[in-house]
N, C-alpha and C. Protein backbone atom coordinates (compact mmCIF):
# COMPACT_ATOMS: atom_id res chain seq x y z
N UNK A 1 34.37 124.37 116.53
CA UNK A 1 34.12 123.08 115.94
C UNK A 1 32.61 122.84 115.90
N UNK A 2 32.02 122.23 114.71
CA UNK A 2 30.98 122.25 114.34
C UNK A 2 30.22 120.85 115.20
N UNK A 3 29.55 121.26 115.93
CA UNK A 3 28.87 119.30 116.77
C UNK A 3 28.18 118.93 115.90
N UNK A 4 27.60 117.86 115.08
CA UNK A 4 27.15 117.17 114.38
C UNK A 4 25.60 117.29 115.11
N UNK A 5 24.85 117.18 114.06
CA UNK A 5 23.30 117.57 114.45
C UNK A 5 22.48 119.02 114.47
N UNK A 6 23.57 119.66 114.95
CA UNK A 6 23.32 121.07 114.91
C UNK A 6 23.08 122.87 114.02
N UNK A 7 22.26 122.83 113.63
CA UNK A 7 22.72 124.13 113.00
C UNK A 7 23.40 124.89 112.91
N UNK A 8 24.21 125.34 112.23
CA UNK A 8 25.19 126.65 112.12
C UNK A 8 24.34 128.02 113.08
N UNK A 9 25.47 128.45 113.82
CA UNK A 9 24.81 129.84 114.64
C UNK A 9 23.48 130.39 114.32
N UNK A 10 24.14 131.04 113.01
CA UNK A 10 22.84 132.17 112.16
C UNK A 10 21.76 131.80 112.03
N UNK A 11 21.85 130.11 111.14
CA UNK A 11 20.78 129.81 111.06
C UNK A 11 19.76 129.77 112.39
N UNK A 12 19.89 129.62 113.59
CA UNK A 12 19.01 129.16 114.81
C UNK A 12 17.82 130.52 114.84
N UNK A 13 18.77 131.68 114.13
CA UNK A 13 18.09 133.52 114.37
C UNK A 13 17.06 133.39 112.73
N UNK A 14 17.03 132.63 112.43
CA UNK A 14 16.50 133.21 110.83
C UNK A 14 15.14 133.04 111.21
N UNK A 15 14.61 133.93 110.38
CA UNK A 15 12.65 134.24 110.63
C UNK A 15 12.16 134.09 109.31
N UNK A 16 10.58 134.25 108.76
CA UNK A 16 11.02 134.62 107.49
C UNK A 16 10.31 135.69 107.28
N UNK A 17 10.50 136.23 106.35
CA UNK A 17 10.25 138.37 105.65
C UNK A 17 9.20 138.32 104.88
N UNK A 18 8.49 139.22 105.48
CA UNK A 18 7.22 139.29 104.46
C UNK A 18 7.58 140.36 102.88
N UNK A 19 7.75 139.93 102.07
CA UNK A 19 7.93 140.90 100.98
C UNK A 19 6.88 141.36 100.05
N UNK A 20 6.79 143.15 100.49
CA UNK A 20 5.60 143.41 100.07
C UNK A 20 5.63 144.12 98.06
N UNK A 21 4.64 144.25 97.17
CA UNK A 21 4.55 144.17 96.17
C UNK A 21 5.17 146.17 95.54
N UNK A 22 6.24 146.52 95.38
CA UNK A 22 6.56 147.84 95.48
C UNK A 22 6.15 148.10 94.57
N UNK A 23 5.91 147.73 93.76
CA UNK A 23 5.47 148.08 92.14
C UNK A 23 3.83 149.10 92.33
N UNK A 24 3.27 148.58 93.04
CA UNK A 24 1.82 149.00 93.26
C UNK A 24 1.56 150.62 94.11
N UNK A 25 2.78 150.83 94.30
CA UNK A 25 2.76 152.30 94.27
C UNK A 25 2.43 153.25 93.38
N UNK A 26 2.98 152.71 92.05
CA UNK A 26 3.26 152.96 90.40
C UNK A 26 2.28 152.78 89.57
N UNK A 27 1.44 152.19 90.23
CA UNK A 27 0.37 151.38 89.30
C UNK A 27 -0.78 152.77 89.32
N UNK A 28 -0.54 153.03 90.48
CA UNK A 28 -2.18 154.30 90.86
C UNK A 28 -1.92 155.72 90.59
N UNK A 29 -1.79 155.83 89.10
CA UNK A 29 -1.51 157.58 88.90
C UNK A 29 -0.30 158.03 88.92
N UNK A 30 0.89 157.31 88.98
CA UNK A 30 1.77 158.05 89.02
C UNK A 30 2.78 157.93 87.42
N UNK A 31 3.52 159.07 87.62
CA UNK A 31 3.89 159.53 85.98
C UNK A 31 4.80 160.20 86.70
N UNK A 32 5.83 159.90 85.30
CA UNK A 32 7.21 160.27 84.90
C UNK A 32 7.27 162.13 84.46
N UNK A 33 7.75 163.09 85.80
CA UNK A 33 7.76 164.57 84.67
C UNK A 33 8.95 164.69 84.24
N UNK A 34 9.21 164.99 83.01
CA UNK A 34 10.69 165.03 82.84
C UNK A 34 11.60 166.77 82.87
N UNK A 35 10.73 167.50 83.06
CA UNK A 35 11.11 168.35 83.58
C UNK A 35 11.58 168.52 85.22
N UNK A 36 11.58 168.12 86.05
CA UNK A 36 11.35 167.75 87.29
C UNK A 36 13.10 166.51 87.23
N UNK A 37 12.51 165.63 86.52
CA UNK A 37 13.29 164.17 86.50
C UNK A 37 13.13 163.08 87.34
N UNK A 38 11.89 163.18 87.92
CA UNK A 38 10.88 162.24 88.93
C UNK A 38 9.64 162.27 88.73
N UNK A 39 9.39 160.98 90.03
CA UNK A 39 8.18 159.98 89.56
C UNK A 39 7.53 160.72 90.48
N UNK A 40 6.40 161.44 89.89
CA UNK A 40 5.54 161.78 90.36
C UNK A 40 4.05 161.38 90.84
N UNK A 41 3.39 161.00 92.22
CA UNK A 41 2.00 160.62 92.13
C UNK A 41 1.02 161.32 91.85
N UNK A 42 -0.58 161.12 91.61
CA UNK A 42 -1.45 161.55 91.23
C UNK A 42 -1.72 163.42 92.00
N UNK A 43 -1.07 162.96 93.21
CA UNK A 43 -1.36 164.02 94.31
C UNK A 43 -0.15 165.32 93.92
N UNK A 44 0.85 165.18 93.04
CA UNK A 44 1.53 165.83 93.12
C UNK A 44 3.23 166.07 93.69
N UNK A 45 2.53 165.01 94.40
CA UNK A 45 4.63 164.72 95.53
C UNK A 45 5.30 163.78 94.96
N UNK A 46 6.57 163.87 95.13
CA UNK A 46 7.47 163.27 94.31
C UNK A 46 8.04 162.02 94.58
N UNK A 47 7.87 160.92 94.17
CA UNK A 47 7.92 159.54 94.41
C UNK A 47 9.62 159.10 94.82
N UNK A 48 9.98 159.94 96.34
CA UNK A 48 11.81 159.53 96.46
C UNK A 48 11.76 158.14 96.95
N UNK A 49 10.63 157.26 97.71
CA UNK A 49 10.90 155.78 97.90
C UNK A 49 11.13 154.98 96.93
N UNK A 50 10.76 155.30 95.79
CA UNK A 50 11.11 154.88 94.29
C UNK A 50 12.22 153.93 94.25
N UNK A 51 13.23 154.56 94.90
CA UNK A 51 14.94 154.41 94.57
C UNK A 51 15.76 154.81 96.17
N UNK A 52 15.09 155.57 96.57
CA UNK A 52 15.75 155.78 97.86
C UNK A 52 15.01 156.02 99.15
N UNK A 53 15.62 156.38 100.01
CA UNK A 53 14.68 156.61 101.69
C UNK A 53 14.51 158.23 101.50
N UNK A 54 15.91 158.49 101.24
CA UNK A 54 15.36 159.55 101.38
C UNK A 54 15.92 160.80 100.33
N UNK A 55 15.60 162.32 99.94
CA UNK A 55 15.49 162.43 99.00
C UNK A 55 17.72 162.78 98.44
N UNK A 56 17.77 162.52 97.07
CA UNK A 56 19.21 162.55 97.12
C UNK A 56 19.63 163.90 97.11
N UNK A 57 20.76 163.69 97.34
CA UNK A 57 21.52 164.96 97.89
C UNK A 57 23.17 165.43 97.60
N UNK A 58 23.67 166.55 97.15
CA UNK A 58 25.04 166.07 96.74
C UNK A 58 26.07 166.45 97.77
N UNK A 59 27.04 165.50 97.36
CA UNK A 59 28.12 165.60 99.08
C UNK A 59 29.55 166.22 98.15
N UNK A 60 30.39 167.53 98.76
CA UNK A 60 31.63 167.67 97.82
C UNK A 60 32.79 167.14 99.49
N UNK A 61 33.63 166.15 98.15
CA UNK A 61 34.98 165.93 99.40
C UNK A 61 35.55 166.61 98.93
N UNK A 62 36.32 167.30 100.17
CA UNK A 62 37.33 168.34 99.29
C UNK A 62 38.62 167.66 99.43
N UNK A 63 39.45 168.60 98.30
CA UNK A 63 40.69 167.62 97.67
C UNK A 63 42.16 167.81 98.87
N UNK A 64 42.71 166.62 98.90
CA UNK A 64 43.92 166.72 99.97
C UNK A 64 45.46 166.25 99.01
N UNK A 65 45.87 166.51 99.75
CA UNK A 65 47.58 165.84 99.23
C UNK A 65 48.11 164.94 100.27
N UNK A 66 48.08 164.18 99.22
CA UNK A 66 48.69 162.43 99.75
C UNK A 66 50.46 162.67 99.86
N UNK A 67 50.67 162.59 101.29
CA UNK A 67 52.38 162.74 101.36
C UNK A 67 53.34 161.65 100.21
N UNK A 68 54.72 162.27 100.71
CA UNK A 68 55.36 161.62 99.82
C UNK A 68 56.22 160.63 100.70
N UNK A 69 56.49 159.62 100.27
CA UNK A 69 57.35 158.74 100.68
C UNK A 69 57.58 157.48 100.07
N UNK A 70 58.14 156.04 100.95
CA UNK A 70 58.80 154.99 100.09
C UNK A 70 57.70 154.14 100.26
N UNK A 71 57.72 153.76 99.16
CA UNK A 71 56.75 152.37 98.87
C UNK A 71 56.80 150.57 99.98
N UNK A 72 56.57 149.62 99.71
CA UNK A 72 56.88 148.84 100.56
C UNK A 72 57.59 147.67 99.91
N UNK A 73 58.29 148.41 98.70
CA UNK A 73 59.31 147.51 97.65
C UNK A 73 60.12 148.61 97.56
N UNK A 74 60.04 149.54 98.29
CA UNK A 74 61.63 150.75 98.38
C UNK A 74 61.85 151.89 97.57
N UNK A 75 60.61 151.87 96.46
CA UNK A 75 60.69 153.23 95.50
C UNK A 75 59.93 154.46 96.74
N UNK A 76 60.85 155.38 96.11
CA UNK A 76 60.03 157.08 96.83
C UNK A 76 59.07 157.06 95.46
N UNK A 77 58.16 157.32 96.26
CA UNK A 77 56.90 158.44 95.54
C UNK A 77 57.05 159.71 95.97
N UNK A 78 56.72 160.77 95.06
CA UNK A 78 56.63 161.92 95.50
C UNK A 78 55.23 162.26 95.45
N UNK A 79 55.19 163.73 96.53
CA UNK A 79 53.17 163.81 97.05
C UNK A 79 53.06 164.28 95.78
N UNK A 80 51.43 164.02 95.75
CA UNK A 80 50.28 163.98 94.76
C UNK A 80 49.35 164.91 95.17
N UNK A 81 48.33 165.99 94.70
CA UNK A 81 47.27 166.65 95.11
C UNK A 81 46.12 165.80 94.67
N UNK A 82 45.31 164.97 95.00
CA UNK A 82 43.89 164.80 94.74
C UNK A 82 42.58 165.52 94.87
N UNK A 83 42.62 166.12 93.86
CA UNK A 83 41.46 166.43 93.46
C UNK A 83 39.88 166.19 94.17
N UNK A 84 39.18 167.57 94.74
CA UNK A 84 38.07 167.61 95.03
C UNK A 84 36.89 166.38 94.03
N UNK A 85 35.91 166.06 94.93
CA UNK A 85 35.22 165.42 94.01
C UNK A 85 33.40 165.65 94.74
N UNK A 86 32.48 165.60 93.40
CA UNK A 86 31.42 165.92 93.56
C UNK A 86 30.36 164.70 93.48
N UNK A 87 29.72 164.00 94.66
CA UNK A 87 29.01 162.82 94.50
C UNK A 87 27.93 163.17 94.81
N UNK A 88 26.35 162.15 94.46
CA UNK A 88 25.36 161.89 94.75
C UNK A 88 25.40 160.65 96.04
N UNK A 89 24.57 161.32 96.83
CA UNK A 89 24.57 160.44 97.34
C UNK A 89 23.24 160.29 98.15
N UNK A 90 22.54 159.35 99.17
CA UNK A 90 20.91 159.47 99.39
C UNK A 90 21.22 159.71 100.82
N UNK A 91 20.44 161.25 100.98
CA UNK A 91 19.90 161.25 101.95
C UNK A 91 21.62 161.80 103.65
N UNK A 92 22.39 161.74 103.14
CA UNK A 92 24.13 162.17 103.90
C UNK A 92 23.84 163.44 104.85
């Protein structure tokens, strides 16, 4: 129960965030190779804070079979194989 006068929990923890200007990374020499398919800086290294922490990477789930049985309105399903799948993902 909420006491009258008081702030909600969270609020009592809130600070406030300095937010700094990301753009200005971009501004000093750096260019698009499209051979590559990244943002490259003046120096040569490849701009992965751009978009991520760290650089991306691909993850494979491999594929399982979902058993068979009754639904929770009484139809049987019969098992299914699902299919492997190939994601991007940053940094896994």
């Amino acid at each position: 129960m909420k006491e009258k006068g008081k702030p909600p929990f969270l609020m009592r923890f809130r600070e406030p965030v300095l937010i700094e200007d990301e753009t200005a990374e971009f501004d000093q020499g750096a260019s698009f190779d499209p051979d590559l398919n990244l943002w490259i800086d003046s120096n040569g290294t490849p701009l992965w804070r751009a978009r991520y922490r760290r650089p991306p990477t691909r993850c494979y789930t491999k594929g399982r079979t979902i058993p068979a049985g009754y639904t929770a309105s009484g139809k049987y399903k019969s098992s299914k194989y699902r299919p492997g799948k190939t994601d991007k993902r940053s940094g896994k």
